[in-house]
C-alpha atoms as a PDB file:
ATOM      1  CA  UNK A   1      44.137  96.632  41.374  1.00  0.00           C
ATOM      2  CA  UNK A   2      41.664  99.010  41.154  1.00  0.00           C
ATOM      3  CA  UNK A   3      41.640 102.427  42.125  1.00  0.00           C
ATOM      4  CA  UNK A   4      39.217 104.306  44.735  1.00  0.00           C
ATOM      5  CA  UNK A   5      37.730 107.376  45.373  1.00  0.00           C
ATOM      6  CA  UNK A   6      40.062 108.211  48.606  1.00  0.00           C
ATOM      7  CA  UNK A   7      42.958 107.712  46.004  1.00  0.00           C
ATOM      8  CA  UNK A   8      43.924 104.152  47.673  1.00  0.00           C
ATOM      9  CA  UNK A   9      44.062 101.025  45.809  1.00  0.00           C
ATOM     10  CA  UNK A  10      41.766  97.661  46.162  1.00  0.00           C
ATOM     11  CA  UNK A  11      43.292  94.139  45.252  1.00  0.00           C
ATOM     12  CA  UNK A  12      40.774  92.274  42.656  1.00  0.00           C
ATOM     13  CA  UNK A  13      40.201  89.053  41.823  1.00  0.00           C
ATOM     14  CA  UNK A  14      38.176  88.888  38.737  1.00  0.00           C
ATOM     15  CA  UNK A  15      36.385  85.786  38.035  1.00  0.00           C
ATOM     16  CA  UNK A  16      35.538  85.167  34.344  1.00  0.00           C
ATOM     17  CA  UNK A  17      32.085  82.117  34.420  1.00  0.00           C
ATOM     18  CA  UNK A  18      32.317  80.101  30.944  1.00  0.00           C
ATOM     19  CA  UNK A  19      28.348  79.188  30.743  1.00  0.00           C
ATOM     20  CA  UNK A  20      26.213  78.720  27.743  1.00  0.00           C
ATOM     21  CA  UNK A  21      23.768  81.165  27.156  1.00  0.00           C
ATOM     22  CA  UNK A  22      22.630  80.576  23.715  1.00  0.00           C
ATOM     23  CA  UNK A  23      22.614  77.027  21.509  1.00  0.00           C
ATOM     24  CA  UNK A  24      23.376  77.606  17.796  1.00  0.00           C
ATOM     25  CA  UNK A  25      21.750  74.549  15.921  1.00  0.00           C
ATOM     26  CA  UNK A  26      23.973  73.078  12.280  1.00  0.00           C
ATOM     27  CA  UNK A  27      22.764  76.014  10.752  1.00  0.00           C
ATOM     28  CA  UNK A  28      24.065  78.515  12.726  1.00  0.00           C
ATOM     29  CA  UNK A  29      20.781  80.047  13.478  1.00  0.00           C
ATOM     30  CA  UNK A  30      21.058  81.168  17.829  1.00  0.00           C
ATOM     31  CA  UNK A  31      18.351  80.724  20.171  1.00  0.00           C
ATOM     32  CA  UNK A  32      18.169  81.280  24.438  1.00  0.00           C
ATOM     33  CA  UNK A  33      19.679  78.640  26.289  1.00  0.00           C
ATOM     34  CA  UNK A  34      18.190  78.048  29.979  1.00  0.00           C
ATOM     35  CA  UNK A  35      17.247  74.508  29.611  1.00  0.00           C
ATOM     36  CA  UNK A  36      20.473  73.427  32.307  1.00  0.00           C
ATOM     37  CA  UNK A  37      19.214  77.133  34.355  1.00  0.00           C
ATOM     38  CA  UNK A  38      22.150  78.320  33.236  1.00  0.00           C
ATOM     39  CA  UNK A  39      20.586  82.171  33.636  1.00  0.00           C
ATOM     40  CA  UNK A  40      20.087  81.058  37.306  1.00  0.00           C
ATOM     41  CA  UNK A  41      23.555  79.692  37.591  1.00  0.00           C
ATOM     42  CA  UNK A  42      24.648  83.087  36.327  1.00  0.00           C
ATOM     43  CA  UNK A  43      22.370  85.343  39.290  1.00  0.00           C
ATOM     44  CA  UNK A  44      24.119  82.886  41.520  1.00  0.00           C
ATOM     45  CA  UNK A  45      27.863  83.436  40.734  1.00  0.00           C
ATOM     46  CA  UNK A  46      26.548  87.212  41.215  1.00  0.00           C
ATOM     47  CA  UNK A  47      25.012  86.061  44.688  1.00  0.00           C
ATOM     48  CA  UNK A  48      28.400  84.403  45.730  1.00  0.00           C
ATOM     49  CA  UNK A  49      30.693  87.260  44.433  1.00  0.00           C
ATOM     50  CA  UNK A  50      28.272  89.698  46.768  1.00  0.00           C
ATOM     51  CA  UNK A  51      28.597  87.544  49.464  1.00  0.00           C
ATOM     52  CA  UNK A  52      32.427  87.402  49.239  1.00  0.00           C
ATOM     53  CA  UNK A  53      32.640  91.388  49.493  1.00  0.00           C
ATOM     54  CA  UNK A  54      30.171  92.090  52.002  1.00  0.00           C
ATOM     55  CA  UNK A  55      31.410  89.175  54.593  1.00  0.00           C
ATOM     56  CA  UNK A  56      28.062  87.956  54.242  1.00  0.00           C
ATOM     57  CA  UNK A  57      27.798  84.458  56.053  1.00  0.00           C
ATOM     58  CA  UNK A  58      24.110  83.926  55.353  1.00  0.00           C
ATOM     59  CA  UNK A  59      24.676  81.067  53.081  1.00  0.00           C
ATOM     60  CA  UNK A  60      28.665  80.089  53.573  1.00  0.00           C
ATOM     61  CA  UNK A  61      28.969  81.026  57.336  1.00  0.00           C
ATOM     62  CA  UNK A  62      32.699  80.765  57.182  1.00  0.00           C
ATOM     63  CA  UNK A  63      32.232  84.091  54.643  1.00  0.00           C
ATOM     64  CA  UNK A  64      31.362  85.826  57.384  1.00  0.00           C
ATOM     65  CA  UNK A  65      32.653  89.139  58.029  1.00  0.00           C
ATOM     66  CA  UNK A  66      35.491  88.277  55.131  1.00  0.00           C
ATOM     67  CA  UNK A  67      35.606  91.702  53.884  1.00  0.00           C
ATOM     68  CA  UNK A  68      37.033  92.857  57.135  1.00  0.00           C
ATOM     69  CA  UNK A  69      39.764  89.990  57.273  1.00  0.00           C
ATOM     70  CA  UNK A  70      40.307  90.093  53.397  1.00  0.00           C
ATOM     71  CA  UNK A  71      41.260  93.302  51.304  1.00  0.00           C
ATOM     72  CA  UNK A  72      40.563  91.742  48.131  1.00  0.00           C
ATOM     73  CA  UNK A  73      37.396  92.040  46.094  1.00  0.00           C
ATOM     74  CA  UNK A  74      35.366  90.279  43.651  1.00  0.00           C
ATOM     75  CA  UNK A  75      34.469  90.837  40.278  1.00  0.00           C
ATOM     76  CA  UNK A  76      32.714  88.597  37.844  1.00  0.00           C
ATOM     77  CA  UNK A  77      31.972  88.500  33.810  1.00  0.00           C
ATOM     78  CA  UNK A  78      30.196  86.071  31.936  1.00  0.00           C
ATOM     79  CA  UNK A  79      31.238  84.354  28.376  1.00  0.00           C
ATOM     80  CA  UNK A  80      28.818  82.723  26.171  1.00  0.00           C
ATOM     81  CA  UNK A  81      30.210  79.560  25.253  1.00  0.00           C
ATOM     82  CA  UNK A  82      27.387  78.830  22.767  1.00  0.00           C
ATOM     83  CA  UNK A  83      27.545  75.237  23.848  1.00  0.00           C
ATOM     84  CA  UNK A  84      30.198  74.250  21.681  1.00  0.00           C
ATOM     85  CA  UNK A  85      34.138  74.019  21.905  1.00  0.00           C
ATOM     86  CA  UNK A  86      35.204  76.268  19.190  1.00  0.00           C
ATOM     87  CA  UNK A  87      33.653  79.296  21.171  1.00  0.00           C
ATOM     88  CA  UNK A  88      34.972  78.219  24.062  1.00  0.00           C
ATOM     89  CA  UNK A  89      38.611  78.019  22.802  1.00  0.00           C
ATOM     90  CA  UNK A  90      38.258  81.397  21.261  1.00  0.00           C
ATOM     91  CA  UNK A  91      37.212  82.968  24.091  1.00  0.00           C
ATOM     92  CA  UNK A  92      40.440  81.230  26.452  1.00  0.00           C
ATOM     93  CA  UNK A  93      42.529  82.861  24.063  1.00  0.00           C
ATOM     94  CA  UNK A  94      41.310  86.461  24.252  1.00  0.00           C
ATOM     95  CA  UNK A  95      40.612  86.317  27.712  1.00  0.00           C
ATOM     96  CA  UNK A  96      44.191  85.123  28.443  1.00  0.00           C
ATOM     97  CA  UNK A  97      45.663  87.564  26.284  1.00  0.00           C
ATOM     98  CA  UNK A  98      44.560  90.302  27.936  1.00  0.00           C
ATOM     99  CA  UNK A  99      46.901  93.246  28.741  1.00  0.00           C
ATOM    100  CA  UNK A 100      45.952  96.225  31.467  1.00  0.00           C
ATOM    101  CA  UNK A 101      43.947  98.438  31.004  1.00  0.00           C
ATOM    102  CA  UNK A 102      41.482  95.403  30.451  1.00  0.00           C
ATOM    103  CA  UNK A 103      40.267  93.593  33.406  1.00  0.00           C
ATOM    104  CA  UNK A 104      43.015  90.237  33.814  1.00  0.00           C
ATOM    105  CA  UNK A 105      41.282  87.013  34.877  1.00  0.00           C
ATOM    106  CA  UNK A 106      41.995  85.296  38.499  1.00  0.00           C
ATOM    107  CA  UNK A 107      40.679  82.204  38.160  1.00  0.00           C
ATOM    108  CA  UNK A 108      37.480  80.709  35.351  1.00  0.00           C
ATOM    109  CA  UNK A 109      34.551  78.777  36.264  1.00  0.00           C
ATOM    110  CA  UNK A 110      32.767  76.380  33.696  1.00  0.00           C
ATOM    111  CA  UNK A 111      32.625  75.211  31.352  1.00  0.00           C
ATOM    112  CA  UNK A 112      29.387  73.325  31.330  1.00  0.00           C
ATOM    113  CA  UNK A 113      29.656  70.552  28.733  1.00  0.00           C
ATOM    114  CA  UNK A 114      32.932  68.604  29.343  1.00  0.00           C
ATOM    115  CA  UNK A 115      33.432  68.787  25.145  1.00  0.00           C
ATOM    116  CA  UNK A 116      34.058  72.142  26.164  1.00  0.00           C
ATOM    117  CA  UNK A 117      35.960  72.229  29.305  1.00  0.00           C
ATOM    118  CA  UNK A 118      38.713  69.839  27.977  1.00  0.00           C
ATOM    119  CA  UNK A 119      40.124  72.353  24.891  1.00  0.00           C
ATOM    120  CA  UNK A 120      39.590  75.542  27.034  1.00  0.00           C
ATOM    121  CA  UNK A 121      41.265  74.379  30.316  1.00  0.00           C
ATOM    122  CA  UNK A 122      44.149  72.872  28.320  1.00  0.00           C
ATOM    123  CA  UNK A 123      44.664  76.823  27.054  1.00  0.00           C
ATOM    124  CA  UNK A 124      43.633  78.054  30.382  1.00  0.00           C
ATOM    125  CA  UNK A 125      45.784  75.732  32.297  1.00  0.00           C
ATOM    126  CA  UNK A 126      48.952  76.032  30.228  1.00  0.00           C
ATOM    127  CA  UNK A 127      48.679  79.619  30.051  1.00  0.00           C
ATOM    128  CA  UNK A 128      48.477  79.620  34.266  1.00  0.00           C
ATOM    129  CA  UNK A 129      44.838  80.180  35.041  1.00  0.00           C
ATOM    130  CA  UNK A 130      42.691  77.257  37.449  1.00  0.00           C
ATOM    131  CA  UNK A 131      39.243  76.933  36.169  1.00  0.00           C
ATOM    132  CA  UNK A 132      36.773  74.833  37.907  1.00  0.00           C
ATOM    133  CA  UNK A 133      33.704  73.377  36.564  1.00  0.00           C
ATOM    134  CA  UNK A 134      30.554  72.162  39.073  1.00  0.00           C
ATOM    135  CA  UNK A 135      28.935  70.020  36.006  1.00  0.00           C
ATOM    136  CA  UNK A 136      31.668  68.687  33.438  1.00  0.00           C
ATOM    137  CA  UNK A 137      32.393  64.972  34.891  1.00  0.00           C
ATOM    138  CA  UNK A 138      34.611  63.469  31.755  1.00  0.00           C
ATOM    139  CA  UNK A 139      37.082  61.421  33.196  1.00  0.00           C
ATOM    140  CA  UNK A 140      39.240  62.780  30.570  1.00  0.00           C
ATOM    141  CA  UNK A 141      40.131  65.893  32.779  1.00  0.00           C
ATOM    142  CA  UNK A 142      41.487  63.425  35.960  1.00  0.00           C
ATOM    143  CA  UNK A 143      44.820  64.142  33.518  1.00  0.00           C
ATOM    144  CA  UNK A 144      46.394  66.318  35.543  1.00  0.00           C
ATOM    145  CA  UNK A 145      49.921  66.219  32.801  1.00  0.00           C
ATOM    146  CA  UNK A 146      47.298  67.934  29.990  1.00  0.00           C
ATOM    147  CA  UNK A 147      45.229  69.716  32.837  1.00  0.00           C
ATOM    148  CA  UNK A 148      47.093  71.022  35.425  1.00  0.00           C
ATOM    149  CA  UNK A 149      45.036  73.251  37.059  1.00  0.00           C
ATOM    150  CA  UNK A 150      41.480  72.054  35.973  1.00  0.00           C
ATOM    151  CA  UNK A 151      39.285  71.418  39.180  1.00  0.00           C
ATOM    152  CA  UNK A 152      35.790  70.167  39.736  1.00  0.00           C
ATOM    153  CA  UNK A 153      33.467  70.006  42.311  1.00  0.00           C
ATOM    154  CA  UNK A 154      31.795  66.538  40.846  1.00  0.00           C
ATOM    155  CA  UNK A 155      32.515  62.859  40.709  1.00  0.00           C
ATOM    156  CA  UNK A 156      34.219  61.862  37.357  1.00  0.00           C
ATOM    157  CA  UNK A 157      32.245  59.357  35.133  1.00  0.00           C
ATOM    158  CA  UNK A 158      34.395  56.932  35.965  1.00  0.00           C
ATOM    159  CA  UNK A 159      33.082  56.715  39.474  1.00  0.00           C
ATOM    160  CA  UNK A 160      28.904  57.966  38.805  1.00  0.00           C
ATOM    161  CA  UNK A 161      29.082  54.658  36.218  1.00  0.00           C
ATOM    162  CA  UNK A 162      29.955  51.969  38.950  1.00  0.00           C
ATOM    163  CA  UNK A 163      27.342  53.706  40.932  1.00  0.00           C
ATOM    164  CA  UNK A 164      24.935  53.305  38.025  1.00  0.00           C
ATOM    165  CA  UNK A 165      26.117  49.411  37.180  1.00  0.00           C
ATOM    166  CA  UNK A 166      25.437  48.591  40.438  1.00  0.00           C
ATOM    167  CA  UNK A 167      21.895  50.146  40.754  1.00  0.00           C
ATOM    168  CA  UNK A 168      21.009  48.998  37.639  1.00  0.00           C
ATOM    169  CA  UNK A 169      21.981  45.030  38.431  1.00  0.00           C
ATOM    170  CA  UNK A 170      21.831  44.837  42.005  1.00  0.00           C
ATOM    171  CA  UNK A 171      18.650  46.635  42.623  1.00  0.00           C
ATOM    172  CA  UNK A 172      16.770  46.367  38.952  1.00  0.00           C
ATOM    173  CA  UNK A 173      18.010  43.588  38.424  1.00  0.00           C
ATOM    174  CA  UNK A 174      18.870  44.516  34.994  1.00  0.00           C
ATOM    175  CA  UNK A 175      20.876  42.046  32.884  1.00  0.00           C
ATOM    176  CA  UNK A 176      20.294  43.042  29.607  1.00  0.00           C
ATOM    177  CA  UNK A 177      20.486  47.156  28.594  1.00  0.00           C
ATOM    178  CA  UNK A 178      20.722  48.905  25.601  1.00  0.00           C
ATOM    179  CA  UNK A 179      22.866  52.340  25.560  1.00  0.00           C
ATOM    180  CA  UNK A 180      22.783  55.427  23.618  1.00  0.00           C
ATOM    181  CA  UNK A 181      25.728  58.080  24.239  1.00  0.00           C
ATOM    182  CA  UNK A 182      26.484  61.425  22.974  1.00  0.00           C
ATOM    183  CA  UNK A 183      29.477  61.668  20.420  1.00  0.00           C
ATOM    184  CA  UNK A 184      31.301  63.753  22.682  1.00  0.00           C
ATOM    185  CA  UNK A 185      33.860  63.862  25.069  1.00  0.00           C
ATOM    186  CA  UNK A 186      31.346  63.529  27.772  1.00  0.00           C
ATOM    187  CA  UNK A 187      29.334  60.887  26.259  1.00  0.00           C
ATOM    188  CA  UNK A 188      32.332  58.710  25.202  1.00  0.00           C
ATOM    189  CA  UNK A 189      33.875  58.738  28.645  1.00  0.00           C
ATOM    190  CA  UNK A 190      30.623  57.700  29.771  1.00  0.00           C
ATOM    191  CA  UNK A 191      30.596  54.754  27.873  1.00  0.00           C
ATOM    192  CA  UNK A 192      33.527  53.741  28.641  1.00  0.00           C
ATOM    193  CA  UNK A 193      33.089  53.758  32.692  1.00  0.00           C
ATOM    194  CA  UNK A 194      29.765  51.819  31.813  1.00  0.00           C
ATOM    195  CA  UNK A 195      31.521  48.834  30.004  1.00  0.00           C
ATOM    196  CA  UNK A 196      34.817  48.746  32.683  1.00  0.00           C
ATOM    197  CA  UNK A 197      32.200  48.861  35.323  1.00  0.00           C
ATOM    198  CA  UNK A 198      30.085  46.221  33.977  1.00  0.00           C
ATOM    199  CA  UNK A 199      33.502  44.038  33.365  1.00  0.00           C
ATOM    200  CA  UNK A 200      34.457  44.516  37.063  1.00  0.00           C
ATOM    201  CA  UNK A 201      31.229  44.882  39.022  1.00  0.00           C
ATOM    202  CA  UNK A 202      28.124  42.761  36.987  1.00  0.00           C
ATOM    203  CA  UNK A 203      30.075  40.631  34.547  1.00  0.00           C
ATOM    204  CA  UNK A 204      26.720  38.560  34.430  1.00  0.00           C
ATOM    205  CA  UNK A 205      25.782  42.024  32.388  1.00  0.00           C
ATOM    206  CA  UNK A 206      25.241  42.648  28.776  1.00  0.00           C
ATOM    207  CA  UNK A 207      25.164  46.001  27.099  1.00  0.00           C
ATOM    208  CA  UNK A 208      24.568  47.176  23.768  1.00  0.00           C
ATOM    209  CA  UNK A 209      26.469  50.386  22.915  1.00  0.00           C
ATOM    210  CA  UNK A 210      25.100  53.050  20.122  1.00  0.00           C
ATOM    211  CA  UNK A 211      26.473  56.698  19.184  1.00  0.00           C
ATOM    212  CA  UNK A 212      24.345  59.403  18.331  1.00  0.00           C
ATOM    213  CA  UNK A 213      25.863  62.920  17.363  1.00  0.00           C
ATOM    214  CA  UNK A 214      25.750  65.536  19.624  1.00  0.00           C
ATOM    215  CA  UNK A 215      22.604  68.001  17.990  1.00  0.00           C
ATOM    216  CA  UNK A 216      21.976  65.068  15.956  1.00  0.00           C
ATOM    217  CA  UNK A 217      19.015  65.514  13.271  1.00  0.00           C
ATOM    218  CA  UNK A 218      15.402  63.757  12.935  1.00  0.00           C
ATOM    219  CA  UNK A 219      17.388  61.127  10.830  1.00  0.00           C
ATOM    220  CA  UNK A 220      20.012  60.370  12.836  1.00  0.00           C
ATOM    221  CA  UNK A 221      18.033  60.254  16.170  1.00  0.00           C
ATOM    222  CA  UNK A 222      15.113  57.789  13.678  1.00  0.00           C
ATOM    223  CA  UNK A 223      18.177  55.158  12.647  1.00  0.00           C
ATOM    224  CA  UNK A 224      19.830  54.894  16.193  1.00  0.00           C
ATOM    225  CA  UNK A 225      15.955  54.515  17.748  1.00  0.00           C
ATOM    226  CA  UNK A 226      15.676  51.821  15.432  1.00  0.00           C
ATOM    227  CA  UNK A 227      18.995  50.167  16.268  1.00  0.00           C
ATOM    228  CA  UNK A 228      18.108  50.210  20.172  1.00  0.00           C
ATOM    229  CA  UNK A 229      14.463  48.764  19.449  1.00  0.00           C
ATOM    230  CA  UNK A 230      16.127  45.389  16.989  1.00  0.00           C
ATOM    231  CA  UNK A 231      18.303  44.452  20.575  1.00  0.00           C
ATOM    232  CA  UNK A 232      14.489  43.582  21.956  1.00  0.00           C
ATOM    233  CA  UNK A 233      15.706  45.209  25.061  1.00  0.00           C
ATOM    234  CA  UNK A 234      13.496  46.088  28.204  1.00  0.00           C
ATOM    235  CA  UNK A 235      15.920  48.696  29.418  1.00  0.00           C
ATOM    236  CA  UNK A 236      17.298  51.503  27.886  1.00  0.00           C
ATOM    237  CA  UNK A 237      20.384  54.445  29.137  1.00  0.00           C
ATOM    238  CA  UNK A 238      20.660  57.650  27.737  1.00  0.00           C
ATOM    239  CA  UNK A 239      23.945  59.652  28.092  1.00  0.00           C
ATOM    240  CA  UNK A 240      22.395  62.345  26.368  1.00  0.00           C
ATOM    241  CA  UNK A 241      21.968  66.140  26.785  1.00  0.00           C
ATOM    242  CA  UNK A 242      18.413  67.247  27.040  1.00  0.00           C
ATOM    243  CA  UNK A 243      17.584  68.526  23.738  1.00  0.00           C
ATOM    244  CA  UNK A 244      18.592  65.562  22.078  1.00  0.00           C
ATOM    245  CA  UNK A 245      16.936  63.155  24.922  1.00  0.00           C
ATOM    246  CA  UNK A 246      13.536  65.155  24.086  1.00  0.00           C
ATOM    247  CA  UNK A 247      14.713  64.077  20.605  1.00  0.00           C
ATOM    248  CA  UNK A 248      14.984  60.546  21.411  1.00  0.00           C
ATOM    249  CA  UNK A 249      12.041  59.574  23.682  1.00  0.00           C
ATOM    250  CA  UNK A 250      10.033  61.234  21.077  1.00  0.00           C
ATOM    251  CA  UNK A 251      11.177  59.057  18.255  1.00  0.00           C
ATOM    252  CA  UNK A 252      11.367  56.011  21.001  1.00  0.00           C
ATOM    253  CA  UNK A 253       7.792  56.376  22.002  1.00  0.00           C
ATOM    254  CA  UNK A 254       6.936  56.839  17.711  1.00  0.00           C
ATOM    255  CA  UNK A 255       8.891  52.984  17.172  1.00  0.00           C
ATOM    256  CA  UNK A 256       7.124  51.670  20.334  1.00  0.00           C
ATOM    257  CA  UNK A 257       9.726  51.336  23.029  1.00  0.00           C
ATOM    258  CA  UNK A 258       9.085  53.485  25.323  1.00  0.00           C
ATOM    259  CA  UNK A 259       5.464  54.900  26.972  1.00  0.00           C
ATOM    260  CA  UNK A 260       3.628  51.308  26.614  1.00  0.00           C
ATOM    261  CA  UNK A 261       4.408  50.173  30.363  1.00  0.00           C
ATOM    262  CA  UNK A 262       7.077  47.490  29.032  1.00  0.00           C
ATOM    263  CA  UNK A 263       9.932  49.554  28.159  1.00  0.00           C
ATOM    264  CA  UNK A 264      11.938  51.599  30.735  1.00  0.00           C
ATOM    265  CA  UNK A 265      14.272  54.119  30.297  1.00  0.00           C
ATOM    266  CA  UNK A 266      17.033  55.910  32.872  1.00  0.00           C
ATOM    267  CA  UNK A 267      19.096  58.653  31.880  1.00  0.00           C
ATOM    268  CA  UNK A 268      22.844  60.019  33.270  1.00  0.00           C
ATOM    269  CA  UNK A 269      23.650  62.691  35.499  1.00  0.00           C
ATOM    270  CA  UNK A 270      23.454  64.570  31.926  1.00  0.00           C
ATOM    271  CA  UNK A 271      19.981  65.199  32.702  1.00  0.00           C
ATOM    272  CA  UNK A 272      18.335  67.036  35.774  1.00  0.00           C
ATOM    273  CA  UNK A 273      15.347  67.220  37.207  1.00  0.00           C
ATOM    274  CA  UNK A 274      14.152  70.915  35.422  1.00  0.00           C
ATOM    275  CA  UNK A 275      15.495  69.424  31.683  1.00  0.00           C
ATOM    276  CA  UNK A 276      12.049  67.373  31.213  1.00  0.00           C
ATOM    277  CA  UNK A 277      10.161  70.207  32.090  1.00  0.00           C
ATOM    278  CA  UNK A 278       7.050  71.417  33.482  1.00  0.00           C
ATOM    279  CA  UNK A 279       6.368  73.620  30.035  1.00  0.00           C
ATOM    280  CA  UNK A 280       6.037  69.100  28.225  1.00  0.00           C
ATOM    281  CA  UNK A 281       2.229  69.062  27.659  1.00  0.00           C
ATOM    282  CA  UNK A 282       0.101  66.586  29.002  1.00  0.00           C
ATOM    283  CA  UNK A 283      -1.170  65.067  26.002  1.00  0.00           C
ATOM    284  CA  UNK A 284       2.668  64.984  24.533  1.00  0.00           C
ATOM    285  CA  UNK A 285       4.655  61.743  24.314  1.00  0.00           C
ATOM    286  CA  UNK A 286       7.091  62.828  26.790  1.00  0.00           C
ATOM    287  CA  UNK A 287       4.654  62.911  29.593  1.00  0.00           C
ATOM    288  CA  UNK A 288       4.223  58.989  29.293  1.00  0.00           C
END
């Protein structure tokens, strides 16, 4: 509750977004994250929040003219998550310890990365706070015993990998493919919906599986390259987050499977259309 100027009080929901806004490589050394717009994704939870206290119906026409049926109002704060779960957890735990005078939470958005979503909602959720996530798609958090009050507004993986299976053999016609999936949560789930998909859907199928470390270095990314090229495969998958995908195609066009008009490679919901970006110069290997 917050106090105004006529000496009345107004009801607020504060809405705390869990988004990373910087990457901190092995080394610890922090640079700008945008590369999933995350800074746009940040203007927009402002957008919404304006929207909710104005009535304005402009985008969400049932908003209209809220503010007149609705005495509550929005507030929002952001909480670098750094892209990694240990920041993540530490920043559950302060933000559900709060005690008034500090702003108390309603309700957290986010996490982006579902390595992160699944140790801060299991704080969040036990401690009696929903958070909702529009990108983290781990099939992990359909546990509603360890996350009780984790929504999402996206498909799990188990679903988006039938959907892939069946693309891939039905309209590819793909029978052979060789995948390589993030270490984490996300990546592993992944996998997992692509092999119990293939078992159900395209048993005809064969996949080859490979694991590559989440901010994996130029030597890890060279040896798992070189372990997709000895399958002989046509067809590659990447359940990979972009900076490590630039990683990989890079390496992959450097061993010869990939940018020679033979070898084709699809990537999962992981990666959007602004992660291989406009700023890739012509001339570089990703442009292939």
């Amino acid at each position: 509750v917050a106090s105004t100027a006529s000496g009345g009080n107004v009801p607020i929901c504060h809405i705390v977004n869990f988004m990373p806004f910087s990457l901190v490589d092995e080394n610890g050394h922090r640079t700008v994250y945008n590369e999933d717009s995350t800074l746009e994704s940040g203007v927009a939870v402002m957008l919404a929040a304006q929207h909710l206290n104005a009535g304005d119906g402009r985008v969400v026409p049932e908003v209209a003219g809220l503010s007149d049926r609705c005495p509550i109002r929005f507030t929002v704060e952001w909480m670098d998550t750094d892209f990694i779960e240990k920041t993540a957890v530490n920043s559950a735990i302060d933000l559900t310890n709060r005690r008034l005078p500090e702003r108390e939470p309603c309700a957290i958005t986010g996490a982006l990365r579902s390595a992160v979503s699944i140790p801060s909602s299991l704080i969040t959720g036990l401690r009696g706070y929903p958070q909702v996530s529009g990108v983290s798609t781990s099939a992990s958090l359909d546990d509603k015993n360890l996350y009780p009050l984790f929504g999402r507004t996206v498909p799990s993986d188990a679903g988006t990998a039938v959907a892939a299976v069946l693309y891939m053999r039905n309209v590819l016609g793909i029978r052979y493919i060789a995948m390589v999936h993030t270490s984490d949560a996300y990546g592993t789930a992944y996998a997992r919906g692509m092999n119990d998909a293939i078992a159900e859907h395209a048993p005809d199928m064969t996949i080859f599986s490979f694991i590559l470390r989440f901010g994996a270095n130029k030597e890890e990314v060279q040896n798992t390259v070189a372990l997709l090229k000895q399958t002989q495969c046509q067809y590659f998958f990447g359940v990979l987050f972009d900076h490590d995908a630039d990683a990989v195609l890079t390496e992959a066009v450097s061993q010869g499977i990939a940018g020679d008009g033979r070898h084709n490679w699809l990537f999962s919901d992981s990666i959007g259309s602004v992660d291989l970006r406009s700023n890739i110069r012509r001339d570089s290997a990703l442009s292939r």
